[in-house]
N, C-alpha and C. Protein backbone atom coordinates (compact mmCIF):
# COMPACT_ATOMS: atom_id res chain seq x y z
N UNK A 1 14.51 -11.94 -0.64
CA UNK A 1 14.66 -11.26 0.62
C UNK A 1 13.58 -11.75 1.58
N UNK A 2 14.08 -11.55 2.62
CA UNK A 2 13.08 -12.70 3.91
C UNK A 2 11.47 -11.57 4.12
N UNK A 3 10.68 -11.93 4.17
CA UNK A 3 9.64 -10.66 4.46
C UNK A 3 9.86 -9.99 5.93
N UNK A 4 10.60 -10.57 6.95
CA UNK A 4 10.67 -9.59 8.29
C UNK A 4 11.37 -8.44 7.61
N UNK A 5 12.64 -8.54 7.13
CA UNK A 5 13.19 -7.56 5.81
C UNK A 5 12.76 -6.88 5.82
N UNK A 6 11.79 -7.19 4.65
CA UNK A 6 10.87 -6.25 3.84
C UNK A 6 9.99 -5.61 5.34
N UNK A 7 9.93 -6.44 5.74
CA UNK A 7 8.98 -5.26 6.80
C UNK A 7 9.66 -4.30 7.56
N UNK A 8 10.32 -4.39 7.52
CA UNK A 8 11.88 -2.96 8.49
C UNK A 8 11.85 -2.29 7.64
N UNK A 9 12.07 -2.46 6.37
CA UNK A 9 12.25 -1.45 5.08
C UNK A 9 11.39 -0.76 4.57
N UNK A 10 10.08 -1.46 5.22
CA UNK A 10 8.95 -1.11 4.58
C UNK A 10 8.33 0.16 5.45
N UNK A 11 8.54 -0.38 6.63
CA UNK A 11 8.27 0.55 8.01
C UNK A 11 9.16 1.78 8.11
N UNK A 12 10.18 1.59 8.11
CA UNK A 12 11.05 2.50 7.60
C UNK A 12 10.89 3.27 6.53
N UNK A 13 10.10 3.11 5.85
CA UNK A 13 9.93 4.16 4.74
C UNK A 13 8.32 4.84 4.92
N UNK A 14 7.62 4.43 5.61
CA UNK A 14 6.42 5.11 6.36
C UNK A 14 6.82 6.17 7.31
N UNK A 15 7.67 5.69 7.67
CA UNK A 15 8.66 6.62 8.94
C UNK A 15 8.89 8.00 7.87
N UNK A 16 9.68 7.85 7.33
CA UNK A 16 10.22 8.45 6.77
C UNK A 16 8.92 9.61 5.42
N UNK A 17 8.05 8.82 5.43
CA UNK A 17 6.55 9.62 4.77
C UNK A 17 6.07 10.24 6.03
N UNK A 18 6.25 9.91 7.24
CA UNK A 18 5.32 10.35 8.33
C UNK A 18 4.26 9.91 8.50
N UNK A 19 3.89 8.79 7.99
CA UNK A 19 3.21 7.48 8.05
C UNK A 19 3.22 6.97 9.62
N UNK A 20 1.95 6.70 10.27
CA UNK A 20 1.91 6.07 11.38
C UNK A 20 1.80 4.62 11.11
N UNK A 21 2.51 3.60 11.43
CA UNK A 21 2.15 2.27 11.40
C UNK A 21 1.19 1.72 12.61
N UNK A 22 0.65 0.67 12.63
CA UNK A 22 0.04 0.53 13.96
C UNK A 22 -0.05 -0.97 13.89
N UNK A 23 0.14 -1.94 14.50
CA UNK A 23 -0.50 -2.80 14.81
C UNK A 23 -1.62 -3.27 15.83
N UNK A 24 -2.96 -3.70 15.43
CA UNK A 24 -3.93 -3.92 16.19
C UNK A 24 -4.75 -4.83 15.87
N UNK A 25 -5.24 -5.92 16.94
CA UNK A 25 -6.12 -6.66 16.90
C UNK A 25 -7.47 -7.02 15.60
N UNK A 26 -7.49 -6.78 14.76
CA UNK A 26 -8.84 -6.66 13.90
C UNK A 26 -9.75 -7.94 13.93
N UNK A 27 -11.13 -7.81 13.53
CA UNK A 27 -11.62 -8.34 13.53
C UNK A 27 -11.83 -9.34 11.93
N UNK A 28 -12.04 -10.88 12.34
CA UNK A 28 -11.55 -11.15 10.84
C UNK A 28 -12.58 -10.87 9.26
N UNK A 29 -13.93 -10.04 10.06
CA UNK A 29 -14.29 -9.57 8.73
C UNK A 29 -13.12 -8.47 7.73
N UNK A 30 -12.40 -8.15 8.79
CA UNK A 30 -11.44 -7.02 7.99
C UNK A 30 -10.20 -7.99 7.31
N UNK A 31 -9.86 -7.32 5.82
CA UNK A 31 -8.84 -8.44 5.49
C UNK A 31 -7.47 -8.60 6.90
N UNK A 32 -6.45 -7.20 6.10
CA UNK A 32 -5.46 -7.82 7.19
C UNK A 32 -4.92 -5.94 7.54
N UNK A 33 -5.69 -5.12 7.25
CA UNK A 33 -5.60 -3.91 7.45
C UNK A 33 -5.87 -3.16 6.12
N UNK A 34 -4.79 -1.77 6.19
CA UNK A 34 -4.75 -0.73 5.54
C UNK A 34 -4.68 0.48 5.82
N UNK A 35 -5.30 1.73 4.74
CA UNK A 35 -4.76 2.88 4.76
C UNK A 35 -5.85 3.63 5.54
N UNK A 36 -5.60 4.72 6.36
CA UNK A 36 -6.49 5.72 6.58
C UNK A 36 -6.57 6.95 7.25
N UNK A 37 -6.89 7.71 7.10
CA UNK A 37 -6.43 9.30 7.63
C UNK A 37 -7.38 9.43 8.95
N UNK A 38 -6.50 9.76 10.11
CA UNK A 38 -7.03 9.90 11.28
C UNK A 38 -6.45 11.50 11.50
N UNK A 39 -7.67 12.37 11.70
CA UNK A 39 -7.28 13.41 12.27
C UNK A 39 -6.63 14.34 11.06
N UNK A 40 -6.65 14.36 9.57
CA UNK A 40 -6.00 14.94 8.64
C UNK A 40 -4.51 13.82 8.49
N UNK A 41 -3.87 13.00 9.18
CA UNK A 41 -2.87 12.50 9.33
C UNK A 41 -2.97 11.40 8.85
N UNK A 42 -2.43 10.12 7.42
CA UNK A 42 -2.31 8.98 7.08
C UNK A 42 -1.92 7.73 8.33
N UNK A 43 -2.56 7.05 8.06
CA UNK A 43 -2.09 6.18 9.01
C UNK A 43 -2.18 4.83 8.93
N UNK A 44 -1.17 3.72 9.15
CA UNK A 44 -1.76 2.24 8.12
C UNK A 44 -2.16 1.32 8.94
N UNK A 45 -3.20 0.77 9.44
CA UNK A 45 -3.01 -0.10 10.92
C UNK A 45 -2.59 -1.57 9.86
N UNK A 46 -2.55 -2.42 10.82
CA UNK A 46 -1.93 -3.54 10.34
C UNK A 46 -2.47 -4.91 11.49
N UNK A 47 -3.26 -5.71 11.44
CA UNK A 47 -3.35 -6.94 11.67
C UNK A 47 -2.38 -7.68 12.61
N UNK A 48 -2.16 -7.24 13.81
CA UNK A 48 -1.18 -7.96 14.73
C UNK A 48 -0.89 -9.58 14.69
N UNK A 49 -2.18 -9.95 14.44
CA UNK A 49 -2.19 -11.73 13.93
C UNK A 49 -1.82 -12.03 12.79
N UNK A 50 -1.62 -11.24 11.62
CA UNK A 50 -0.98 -11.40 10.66
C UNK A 50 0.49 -11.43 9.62
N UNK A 51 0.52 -12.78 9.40
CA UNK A 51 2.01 -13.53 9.11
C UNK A 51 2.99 -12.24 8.22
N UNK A 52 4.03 -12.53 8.27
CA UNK A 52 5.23 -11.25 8.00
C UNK A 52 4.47 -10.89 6.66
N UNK A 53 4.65 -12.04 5.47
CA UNK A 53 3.62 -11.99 4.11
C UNK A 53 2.74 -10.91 3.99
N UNK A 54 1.68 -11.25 4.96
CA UNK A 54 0.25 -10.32 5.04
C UNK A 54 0.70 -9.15 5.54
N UNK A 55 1.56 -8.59 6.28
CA UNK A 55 2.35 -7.37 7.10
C UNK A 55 2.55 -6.75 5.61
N UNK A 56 3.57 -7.44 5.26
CA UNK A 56 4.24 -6.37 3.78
C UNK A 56 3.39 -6.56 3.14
N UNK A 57 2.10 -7.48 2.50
CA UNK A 57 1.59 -6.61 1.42
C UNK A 57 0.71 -5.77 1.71
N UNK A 58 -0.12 -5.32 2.84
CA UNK A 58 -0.97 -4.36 3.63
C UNK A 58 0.11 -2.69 3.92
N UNK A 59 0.89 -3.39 4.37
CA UNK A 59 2.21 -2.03 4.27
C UNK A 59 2.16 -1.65 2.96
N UNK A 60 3.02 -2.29 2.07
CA UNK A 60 3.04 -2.09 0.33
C UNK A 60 1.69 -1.33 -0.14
N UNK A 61 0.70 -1.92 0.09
CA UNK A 61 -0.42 -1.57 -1.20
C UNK A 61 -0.81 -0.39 -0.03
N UNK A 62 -0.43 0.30 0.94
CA UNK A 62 -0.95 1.42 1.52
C UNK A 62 -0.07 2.48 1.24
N UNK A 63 1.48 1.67 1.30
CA UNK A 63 2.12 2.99 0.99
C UNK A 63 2.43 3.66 -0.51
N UNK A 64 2.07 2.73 -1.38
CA UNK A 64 2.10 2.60 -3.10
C UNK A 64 0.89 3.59 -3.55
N UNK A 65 -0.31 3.59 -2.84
CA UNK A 65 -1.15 4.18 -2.80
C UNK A 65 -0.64 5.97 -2.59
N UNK A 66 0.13 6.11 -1.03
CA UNK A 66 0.24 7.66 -0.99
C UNK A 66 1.90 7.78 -1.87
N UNK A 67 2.23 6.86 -2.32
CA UNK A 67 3.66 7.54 -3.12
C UNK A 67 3.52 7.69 -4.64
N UNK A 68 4.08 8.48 -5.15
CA UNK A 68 3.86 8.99 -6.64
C UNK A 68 5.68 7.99 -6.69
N UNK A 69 5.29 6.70 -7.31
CA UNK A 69 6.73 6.31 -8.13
C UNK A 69 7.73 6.71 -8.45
N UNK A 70 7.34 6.98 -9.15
CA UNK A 70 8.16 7.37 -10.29
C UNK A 70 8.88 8.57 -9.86
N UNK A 71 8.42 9.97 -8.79
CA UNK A 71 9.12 10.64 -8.32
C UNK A 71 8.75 10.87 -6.83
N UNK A 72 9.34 9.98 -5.88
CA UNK A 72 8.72 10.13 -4.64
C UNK A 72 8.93 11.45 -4.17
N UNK A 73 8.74 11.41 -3.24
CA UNK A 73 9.21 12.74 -1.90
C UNK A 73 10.20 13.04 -1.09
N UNK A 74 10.10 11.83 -1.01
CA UNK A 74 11.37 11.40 0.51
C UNK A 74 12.60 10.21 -0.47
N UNK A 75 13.50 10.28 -0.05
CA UNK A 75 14.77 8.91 -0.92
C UNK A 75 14.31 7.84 -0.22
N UNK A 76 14.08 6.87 -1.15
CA UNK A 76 13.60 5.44 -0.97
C UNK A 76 14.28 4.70 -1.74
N UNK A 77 14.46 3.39 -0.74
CA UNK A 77 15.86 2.49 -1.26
C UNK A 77 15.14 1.60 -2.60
N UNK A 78 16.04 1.67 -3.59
CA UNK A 78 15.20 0.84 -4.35
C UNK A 78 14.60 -0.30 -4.29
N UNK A 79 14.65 -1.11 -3.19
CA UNK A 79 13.95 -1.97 -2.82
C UNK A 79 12.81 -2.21 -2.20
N UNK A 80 12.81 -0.66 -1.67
CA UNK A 80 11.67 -0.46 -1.21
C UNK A 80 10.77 0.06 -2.75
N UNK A 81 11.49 0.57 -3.87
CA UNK A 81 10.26 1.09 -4.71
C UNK A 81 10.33 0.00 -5.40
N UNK A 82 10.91 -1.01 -5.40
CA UNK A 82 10.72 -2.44 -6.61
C UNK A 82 9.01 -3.38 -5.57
N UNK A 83 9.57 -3.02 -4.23
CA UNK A 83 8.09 -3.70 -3.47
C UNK A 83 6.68 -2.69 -3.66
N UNK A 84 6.91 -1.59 -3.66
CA UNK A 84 6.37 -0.85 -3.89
C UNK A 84 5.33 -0.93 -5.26
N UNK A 85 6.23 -1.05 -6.03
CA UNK A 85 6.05 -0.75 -7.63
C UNK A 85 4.78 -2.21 -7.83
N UNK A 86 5.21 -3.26 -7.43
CA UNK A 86 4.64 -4.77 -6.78
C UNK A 86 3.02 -4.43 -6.97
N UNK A 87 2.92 -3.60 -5.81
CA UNK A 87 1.80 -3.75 -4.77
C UNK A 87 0.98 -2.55 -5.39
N UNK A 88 1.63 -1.59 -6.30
CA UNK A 88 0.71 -0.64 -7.11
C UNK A 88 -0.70 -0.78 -7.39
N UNK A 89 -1.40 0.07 -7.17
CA UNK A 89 -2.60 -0.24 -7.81
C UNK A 89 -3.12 -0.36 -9.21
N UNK A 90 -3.59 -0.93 -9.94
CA UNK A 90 -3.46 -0.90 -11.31
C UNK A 90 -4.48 0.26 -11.77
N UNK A 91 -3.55 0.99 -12.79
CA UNK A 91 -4.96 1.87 -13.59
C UNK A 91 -5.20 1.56 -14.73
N UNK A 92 -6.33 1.62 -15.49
CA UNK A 92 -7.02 1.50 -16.67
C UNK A 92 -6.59 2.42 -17.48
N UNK A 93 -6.46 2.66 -18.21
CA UNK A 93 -6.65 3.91 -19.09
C UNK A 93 -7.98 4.17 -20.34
N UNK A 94 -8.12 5.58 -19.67
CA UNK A 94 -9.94 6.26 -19.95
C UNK A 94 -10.70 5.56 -20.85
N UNK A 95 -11.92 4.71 -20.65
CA UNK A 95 -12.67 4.00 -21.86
C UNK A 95 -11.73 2.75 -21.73
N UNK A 96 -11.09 2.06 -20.88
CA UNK A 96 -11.00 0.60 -21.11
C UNK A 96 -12.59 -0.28 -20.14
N UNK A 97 -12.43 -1.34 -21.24
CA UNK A 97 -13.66 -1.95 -20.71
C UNK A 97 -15.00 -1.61 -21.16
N UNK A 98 -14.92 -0.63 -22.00
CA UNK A 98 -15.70 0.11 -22.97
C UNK A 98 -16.07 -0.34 -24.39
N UNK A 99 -17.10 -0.86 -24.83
CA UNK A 99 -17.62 -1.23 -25.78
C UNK A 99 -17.26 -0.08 -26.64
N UNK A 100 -16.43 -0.48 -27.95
CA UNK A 100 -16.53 0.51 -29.07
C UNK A 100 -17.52 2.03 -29.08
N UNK A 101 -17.35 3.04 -29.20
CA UNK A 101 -18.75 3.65 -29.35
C UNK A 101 -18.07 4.86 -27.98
N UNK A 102 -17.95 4.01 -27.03
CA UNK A 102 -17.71 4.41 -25.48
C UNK A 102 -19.16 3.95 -24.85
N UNK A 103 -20.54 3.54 -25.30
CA UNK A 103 -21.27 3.28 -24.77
C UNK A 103 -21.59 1.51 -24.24
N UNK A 104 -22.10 1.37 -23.49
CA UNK A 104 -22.71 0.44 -22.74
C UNK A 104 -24.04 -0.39 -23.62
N UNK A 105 -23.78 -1.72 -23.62
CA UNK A 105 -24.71 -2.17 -24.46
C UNK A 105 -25.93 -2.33 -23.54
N UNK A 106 -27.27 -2.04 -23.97
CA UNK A 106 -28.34 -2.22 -23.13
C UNK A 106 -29.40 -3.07 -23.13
């Protein structure tokens, strides 16, 4: 699927969270956006100079972040939760990375 696509679908389903999208100018210490609550309210700005690619995965990994998968909130097309699912953040599970013991070698 073409990423402008994915970005209608993607936007569209922020819409539909009550998600503000924004596009704006950033500066290039910032990657290419993200997530953040203005005012109690989520909101994802997004990198106006940045290629459709960088759009959806800044969309994705913001909105993967406020959606619970596996049982969203709102109906989301499965294509939107297969991009979704993508861009997840990964979790560990408790004590990985943990030396036997659970302690830290010193």
């Amino acid at each position: 699927m073409k990423p402008e696509v994915v970005l209608e679908l993607l936007e569209s389903a922020a819409e539909q969270l009550h998600v503000r999208v924004s596009y704006e100018p950033l500066q290039s210490s910032v990657i290419h956006g993200g997530l953040c609550r203005v005012k109690g309210e989520y909101r994802i700005i997004v990198d106006k100079r940045a290629t459709a690619e960088e759009r959806v995965t800044t969309l994705a990994t913001a909105l993967a972040k406020l959606t619970k998968l596996d049982a969203p909130t709102v109906e989301l097309s499965p294509k939107v939760l297969a991009v979704l699912r993508m861009h997840a953040p990964v979790t560990r599970p408790a004590g990985a990375g943990q030396p036997a013991g659970g302690r830290s070698a010193a």
